[in-house]
N, C-alpha and C. Protein backbone atom coordinates (compact mmCIF):
# COMPACT_ATOMS: atom_id res chain seq x y z
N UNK A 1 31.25 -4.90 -53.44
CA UNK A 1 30.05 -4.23 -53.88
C UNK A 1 28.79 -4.90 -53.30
N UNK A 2 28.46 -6.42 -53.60
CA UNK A 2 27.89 -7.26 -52.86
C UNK A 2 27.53 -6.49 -51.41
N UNK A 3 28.84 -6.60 -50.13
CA UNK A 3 28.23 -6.04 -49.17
C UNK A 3 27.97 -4.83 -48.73
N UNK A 4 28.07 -3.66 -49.75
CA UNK A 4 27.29 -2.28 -49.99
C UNK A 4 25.78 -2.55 -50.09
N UNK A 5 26.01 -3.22 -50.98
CA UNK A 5 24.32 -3.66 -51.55
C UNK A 5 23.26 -4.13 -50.31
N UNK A 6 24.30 -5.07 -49.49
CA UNK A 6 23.49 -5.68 -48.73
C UNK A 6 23.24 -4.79 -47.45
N UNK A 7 24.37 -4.05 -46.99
CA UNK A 7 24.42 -2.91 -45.81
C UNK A 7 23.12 -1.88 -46.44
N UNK A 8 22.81 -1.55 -47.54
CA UNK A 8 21.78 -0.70 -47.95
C UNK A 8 20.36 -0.91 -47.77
N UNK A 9 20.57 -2.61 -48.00
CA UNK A 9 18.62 -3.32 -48.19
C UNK A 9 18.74 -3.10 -46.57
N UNK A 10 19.58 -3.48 -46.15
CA UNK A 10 19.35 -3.70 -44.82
C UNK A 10 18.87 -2.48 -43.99
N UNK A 11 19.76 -1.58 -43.94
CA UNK A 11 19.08 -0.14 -43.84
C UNK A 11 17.65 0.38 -43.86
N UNK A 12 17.69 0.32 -45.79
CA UNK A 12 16.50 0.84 -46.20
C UNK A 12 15.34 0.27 -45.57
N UNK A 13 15.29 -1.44 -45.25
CA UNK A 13 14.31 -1.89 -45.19
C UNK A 13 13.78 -2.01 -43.70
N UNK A 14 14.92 -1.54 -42.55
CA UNK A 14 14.92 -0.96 -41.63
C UNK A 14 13.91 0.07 -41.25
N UNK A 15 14.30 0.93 -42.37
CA UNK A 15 14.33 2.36 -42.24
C UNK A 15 12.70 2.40 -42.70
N UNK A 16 12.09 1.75 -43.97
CA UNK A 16 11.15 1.55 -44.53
C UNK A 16 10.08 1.02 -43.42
N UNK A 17 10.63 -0.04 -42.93
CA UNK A 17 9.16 -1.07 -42.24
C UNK A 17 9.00 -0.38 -40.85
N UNK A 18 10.22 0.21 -40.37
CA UNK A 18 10.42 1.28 -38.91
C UNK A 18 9.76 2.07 -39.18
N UNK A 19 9.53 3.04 -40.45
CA UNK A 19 8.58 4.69 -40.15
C UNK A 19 7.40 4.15 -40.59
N UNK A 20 7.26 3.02 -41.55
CA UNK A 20 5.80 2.65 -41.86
C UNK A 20 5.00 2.14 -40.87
N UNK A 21 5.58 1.49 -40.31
CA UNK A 21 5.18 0.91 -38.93
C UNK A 21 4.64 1.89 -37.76
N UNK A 22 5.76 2.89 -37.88
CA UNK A 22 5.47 3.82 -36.70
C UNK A 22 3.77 4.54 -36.97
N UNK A 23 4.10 5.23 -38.66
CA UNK A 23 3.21 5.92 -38.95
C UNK A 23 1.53 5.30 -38.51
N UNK A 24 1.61 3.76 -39.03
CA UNK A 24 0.25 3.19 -39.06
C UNK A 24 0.35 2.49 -37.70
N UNK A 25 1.20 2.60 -37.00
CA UNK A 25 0.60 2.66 -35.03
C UNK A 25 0.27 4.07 -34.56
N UNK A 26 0.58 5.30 -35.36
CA UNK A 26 0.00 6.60 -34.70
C UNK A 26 -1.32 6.35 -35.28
N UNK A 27 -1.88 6.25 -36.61
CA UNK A 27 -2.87 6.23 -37.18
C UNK A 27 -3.38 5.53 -36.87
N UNK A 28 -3.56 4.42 -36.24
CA UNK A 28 -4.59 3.13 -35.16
C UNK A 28 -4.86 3.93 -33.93
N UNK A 29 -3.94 4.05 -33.34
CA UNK A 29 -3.99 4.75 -31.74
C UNK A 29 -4.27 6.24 -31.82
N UNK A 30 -4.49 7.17 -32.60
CA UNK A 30 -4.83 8.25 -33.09
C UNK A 30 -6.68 8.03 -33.44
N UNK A 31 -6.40 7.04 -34.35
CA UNK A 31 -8.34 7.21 -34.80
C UNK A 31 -9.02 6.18 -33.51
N UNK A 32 -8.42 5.01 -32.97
CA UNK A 32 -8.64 4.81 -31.79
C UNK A 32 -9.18 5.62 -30.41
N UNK A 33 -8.44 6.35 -30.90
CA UNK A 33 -8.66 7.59 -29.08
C UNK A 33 -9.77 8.54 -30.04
N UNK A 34 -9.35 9.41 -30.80
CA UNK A 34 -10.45 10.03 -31.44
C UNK A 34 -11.82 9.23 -31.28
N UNK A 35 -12.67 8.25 -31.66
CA UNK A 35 -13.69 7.71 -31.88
C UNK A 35 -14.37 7.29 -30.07
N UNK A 36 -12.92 7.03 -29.49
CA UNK A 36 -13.57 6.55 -28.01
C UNK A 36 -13.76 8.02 -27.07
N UNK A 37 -13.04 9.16 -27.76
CA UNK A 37 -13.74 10.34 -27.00
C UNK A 37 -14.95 10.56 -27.73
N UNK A 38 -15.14 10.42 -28.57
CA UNK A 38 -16.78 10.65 -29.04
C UNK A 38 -17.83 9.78 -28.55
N UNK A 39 -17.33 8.89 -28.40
CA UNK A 39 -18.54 7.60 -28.02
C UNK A 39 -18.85 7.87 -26.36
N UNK A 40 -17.70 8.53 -25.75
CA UNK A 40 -17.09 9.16 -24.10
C UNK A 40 -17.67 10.15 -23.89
N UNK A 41 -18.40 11.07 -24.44
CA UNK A 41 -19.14 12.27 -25.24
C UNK A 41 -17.87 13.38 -24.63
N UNK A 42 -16.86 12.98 -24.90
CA UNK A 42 -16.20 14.10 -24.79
C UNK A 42 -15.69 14.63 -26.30
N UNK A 43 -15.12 15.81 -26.40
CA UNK A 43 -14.66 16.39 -27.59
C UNK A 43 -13.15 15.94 -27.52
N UNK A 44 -13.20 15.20 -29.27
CA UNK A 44 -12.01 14.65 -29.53
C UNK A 44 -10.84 15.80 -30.14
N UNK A 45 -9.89 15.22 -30.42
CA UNK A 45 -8.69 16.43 -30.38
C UNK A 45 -9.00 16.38 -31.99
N UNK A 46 -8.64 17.93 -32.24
CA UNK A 46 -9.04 18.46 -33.89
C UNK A 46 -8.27 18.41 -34.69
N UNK A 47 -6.65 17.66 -34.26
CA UNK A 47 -6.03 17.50 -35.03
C UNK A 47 -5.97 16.07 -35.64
N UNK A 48 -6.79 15.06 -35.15
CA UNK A 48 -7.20 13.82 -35.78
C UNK A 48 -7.32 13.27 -37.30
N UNK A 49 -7.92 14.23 -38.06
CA UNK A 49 -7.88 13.86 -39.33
C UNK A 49 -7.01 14.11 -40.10
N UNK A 50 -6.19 15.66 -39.80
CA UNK A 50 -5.14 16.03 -40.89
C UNK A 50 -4.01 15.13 -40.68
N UNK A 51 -3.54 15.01 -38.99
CA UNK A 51 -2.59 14.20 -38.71
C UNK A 51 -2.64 12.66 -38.89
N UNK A 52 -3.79 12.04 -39.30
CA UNK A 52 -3.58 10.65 -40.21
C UNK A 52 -4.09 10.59 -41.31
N UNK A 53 -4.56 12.13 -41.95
CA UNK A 53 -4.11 12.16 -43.40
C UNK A 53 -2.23 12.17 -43.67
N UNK A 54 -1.74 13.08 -42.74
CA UNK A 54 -0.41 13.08 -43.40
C UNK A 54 0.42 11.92 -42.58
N UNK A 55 0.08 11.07 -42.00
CA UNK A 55 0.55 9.47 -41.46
C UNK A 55 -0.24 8.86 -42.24
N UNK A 56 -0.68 8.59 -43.19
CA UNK A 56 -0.94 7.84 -44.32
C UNK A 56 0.01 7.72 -45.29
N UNK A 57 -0.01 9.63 -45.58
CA UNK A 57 1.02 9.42 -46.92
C UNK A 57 2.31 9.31 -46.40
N UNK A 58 2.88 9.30 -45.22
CA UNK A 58 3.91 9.16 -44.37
C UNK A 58 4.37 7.40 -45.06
N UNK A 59 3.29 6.80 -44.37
CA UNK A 59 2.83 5.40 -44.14
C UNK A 59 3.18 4.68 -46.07
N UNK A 60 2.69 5.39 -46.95
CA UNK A 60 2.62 4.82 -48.40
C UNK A 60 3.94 5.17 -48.60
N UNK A 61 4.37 6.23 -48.64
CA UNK A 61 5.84 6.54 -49.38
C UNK A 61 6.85 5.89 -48.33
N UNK A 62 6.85 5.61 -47.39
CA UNK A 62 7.47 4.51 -46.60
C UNK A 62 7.87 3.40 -47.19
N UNK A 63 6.92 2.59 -47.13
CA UNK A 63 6.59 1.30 -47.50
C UNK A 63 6.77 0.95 -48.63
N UNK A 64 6.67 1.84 -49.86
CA UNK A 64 6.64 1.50 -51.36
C UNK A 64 7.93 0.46 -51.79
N UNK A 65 9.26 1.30 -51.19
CA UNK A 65 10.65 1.11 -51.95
C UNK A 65 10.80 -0.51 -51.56
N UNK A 66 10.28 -0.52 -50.20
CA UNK A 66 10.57 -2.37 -49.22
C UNK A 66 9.75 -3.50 -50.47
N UNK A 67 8.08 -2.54 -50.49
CA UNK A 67 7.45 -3.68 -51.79
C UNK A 67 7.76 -3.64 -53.01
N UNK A 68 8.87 -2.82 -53.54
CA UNK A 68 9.53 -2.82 -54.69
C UNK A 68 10.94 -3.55 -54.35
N UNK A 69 11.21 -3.53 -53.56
CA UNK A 69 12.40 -4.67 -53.78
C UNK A 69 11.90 -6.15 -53.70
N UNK A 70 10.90 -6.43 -52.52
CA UNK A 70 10.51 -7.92 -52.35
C UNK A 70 9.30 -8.17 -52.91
N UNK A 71 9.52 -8.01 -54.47
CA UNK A 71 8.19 -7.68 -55.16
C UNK A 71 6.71 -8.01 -54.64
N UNK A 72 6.73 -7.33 -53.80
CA UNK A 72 5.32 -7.23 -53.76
C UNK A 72 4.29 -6.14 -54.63
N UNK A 73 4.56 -5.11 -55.21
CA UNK A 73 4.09 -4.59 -56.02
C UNK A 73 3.35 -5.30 -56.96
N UNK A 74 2.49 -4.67 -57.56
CA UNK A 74 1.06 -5.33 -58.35
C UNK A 74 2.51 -6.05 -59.79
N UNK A 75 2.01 -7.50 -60.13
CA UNK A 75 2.55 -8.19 -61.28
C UNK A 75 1.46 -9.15 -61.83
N UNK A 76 1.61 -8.84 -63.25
CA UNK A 76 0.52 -9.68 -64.17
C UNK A 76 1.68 -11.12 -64.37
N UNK A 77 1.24 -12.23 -63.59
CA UNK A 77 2.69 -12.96 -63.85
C UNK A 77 1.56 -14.30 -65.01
N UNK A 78 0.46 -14.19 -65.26
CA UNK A 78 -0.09 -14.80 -66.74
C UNK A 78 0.63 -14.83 -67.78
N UNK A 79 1.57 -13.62 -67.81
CA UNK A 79 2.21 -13.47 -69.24
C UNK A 79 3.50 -14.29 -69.40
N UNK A 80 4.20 -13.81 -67.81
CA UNK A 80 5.48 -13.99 -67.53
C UNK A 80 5.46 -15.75 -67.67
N UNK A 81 4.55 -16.02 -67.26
CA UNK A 81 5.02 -17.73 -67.68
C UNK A 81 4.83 -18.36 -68.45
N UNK A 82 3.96 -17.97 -69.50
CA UNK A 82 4.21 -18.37 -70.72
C UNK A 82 5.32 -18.35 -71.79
N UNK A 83 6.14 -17.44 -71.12
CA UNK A 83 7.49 -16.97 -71.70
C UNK A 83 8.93 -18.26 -71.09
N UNK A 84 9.70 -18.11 -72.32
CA UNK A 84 10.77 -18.51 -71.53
C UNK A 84 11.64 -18.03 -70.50
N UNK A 85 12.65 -18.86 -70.12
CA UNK A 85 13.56 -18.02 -68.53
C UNK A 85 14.30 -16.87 -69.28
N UNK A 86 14.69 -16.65 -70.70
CA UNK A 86 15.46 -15.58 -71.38
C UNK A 86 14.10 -14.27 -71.48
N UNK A 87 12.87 -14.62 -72.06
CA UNK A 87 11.66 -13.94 -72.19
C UNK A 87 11.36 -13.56 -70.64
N UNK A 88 11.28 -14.33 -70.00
CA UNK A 88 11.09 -13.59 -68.75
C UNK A 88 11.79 -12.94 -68.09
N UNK A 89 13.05 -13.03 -67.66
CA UNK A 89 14.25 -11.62 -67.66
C UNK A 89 14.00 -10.34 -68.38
N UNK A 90 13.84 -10.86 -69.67
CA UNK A 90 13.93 -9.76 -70.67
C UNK A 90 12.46 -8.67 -69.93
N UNK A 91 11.24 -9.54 -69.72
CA UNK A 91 10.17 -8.96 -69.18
C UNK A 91 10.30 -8.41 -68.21
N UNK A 92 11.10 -8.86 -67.61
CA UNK A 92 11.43 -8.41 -66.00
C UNK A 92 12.07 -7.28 -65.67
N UNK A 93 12.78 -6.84 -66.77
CA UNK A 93 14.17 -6.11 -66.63
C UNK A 93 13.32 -4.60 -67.80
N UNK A 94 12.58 -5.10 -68.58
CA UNK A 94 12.21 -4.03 -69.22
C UNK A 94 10.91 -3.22 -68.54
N UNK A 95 10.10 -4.00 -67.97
CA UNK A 95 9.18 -3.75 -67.16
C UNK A 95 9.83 -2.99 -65.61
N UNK A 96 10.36 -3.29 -65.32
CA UNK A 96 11.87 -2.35 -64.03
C UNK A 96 12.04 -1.16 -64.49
N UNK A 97 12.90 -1.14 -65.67
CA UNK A 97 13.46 -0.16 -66.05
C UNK A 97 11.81 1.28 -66.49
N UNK A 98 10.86 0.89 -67.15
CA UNK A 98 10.26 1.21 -67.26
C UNK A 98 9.64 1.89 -65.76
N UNK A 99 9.32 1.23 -64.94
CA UNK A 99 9.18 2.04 -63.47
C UNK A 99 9.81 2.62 -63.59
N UNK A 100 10.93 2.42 -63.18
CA UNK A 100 11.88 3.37 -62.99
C UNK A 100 11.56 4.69 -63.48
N UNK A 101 11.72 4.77 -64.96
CA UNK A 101 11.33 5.86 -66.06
C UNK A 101 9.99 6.63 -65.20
N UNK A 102 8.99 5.95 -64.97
CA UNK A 102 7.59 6.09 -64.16
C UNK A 102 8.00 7.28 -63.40
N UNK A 103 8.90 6.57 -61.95
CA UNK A 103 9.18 7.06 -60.73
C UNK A 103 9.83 8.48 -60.82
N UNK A 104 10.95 8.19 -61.72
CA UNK A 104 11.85 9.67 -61.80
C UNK A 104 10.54 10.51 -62.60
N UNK A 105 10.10 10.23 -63.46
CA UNK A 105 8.74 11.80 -63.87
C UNK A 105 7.84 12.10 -62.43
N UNK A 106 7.31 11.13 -61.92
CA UNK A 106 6.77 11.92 -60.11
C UNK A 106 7.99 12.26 -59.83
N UNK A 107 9.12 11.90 -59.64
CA UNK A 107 10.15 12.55 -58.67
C UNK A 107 10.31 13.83 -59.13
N UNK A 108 10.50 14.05 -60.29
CA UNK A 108 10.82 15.36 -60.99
C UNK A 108 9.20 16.29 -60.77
N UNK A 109 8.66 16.17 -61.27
CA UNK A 109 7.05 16.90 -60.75
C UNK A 109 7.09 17.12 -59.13
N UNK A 110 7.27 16.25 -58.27
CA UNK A 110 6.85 16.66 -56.82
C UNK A 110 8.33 17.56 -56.52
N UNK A 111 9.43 17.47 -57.10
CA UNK A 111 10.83 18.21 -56.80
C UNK A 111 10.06 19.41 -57.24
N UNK A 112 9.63 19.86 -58.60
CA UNK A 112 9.17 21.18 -59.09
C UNK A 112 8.36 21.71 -58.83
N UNK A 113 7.43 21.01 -58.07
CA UNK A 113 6.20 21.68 -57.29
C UNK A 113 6.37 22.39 -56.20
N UNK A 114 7.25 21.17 -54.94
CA UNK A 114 7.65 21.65 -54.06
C UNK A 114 8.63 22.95 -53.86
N UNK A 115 9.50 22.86 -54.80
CA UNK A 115 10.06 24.30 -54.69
C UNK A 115 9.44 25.22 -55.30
N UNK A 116 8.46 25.17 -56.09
CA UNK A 116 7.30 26.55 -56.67
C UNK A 116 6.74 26.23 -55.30
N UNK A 117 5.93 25.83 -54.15
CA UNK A 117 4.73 25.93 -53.52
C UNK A 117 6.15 27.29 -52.30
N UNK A 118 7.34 26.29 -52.14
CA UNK A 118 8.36 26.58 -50.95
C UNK A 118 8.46 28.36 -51.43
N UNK A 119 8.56 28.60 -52.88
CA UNK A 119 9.16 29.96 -52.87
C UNK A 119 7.86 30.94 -52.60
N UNK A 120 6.82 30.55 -52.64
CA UNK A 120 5.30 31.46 -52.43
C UNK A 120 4.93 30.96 -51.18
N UNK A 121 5.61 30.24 -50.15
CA UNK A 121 5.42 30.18 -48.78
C UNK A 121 4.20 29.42 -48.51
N UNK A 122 3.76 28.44 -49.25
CA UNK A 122 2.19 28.02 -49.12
C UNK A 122 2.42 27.08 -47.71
N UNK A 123 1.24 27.25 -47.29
CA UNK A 123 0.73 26.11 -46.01
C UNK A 123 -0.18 25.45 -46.46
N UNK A 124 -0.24 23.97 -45.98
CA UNK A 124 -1.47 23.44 -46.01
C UNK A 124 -2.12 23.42 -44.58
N UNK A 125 -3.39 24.35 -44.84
CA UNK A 125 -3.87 24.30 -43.65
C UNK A 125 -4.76 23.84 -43.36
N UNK A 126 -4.58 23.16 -42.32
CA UNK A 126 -5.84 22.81 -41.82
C UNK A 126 -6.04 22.86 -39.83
N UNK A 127 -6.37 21.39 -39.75
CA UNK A 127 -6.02 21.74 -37.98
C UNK A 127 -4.58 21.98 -37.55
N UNK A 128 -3.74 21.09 -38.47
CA UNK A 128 -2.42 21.66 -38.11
C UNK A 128 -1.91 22.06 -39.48
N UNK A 129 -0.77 23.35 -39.15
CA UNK A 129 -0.44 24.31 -40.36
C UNK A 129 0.93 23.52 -40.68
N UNK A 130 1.17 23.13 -42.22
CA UNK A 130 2.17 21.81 -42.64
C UNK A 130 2.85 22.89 -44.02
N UNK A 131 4.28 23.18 -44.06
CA UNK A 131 4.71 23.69 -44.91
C UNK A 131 4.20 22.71 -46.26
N UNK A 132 3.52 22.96 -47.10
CA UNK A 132 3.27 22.40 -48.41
C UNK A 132 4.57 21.61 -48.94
N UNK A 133 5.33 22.52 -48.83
CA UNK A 133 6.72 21.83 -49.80
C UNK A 133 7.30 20.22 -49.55
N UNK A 134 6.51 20.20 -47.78
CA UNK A 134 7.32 18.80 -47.08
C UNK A 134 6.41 17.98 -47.76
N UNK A 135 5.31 18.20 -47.84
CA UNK A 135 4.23 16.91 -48.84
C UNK A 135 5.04 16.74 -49.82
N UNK A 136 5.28 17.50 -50.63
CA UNK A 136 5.88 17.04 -51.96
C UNK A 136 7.26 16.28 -51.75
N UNK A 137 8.08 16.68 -50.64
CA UNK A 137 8.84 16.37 -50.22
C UNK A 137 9.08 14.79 -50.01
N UNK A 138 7.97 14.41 -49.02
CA UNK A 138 7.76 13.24 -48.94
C UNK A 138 7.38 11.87 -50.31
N UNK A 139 6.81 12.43 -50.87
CA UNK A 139 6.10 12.12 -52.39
C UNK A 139 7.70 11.74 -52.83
N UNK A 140 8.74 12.65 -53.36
CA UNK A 140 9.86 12.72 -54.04
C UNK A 140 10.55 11.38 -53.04
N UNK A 141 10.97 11.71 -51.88
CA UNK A 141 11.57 10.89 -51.59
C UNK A 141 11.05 9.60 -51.76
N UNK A 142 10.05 9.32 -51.50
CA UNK A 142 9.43 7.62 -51.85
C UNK A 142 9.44 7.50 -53.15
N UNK A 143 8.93 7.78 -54.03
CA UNK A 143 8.98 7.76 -54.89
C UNK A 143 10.31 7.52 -56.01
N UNK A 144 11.77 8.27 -55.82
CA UNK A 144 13.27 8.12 -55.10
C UNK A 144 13.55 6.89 -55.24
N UNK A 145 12.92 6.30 -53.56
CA UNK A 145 13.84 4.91 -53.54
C UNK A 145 13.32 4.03 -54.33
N UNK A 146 11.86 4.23 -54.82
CA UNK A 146 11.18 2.99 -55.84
C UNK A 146 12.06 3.21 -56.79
N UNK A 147 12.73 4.20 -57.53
CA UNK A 147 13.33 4.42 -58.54
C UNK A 147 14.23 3.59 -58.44
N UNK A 148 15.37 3.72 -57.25
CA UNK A 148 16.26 3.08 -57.34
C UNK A 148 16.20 2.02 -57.42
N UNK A 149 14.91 1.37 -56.63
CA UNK A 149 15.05 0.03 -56.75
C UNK A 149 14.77 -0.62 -57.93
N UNK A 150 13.99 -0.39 -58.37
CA UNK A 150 13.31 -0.71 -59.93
C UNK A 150 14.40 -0.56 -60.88
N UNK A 151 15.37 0.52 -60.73
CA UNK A 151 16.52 0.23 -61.69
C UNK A 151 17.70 -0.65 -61.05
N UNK A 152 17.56 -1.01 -60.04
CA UNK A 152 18.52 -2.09 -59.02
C UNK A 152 17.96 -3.21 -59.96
N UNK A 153 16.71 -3.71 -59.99
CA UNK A 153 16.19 -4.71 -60.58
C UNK A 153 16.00 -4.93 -61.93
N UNK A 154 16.13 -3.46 -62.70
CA UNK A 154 16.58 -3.88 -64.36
C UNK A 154 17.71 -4.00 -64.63
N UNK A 155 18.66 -3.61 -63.49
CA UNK A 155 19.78 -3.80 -64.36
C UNK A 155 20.83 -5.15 -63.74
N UNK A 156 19.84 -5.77 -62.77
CA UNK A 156 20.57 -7.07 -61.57
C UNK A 156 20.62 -8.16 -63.06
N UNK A 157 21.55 -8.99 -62.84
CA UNK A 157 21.68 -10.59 -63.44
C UNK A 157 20.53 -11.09 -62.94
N UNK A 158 19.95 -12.18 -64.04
CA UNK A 158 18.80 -12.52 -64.21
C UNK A 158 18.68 -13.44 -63.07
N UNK A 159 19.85 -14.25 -62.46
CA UNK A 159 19.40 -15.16 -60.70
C UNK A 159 19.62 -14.07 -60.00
N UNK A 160 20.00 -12.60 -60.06
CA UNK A 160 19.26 -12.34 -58.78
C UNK A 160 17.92 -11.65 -58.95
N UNK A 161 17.07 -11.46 -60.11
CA UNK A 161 15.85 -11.26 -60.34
C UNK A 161 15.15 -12.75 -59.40
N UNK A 162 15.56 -13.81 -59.84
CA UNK A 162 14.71 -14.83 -59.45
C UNK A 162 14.82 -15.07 -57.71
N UNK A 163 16.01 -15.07 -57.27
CA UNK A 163 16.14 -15.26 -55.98
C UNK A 163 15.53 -14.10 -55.32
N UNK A 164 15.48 -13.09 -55.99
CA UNK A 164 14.75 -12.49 -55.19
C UNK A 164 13.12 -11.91 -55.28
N UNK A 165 12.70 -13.30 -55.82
CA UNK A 165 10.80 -13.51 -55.69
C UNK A 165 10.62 -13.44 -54.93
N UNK A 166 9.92 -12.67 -53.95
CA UNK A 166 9.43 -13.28 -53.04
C UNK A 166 7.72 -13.68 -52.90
N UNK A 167 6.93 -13.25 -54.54
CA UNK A 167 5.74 -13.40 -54.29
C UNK A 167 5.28 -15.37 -54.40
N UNK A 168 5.94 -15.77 -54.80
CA UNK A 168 5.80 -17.58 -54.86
C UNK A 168 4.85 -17.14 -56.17
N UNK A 169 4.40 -16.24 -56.73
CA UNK A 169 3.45 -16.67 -57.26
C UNK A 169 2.31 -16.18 -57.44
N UNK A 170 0.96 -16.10 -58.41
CA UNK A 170 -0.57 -15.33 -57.93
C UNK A 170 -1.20 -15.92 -59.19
């Protein structure tokens, strides 16, 4: 089970830091070229803004599940150490599970949206025409793997909560 687990982070986090990465090198080299044809006084391409609006949210729902496993996600750790190593598990694991709970209500909302926007055919339009449903789409899936992970982490033994700190600390 162990090396399921580990064939998966490995993957995911692959898969995670690869499209996040990609997304926010189109969105550098995208608003890059945009700004130097203006300054060039030439006319920049009009699909500039929608296409690193949606390489943003590309870029966030990417990235989320990687900073939910190697907690980087926002933690009030003031509390957590005033507690004991049993109190802090317990914090750790209820505070997880609780995401979790979080994640699956967006997952369920952007699932129900997207198939109401998919059956009335909506576009989001703008410079470029984007089936609506794939936004939500995207939303669900990130949103997804935070789930999983957050319940990976309420329901892990309390050394592998700790071994796998990676904030040292704040």
């Amino acid at each position: 089970m162990a090396s399921i687990a580990k064939t998966y982070d490995t993957i995911s986090d692959a898969c995670c830091v690869g499209l996040a990465g990609a997304a926010l090198v189109f969105t550098c080299v995208s608003v890059l070229y945009d700004v130097g044809a203006r300054a060039a006084g030439l006319q920049p391409p009009i699909w500039t803004s929608a296409a690193t609006e949606y390489a943003m949210l590309l870029l966030t729902m990417a990235i989320a599940p990687y900073l939910v496993r190697h907690h980087g996600h926002v933690r009030i750790e003031i509390l957590s150490r005033t507690l004991s190593a049993a109190g802090q598990s317990f914090l750790h694991r209820g505070v997880s599970l609780v995401g979790f709970g979080v994640c699956m209500v967006v997952v369920v909302i952007a699932v129900r949206m997207g198939i109401d926007v998919h059956g009335r055919g909506e576009l989001d339009i703008r410079s470029i025409e984007m089936p609506r449903w794939a936004l939500f789409a995207v939303i669900a899936a990130g949103f997804g793997l935070c789930a999983v992970e957050f319940l990976r982490q309420g329901l892990s033994p309390a050394t592998d909560v700790e071994a796998h700190d990676a904030t040292g600390g704040l």
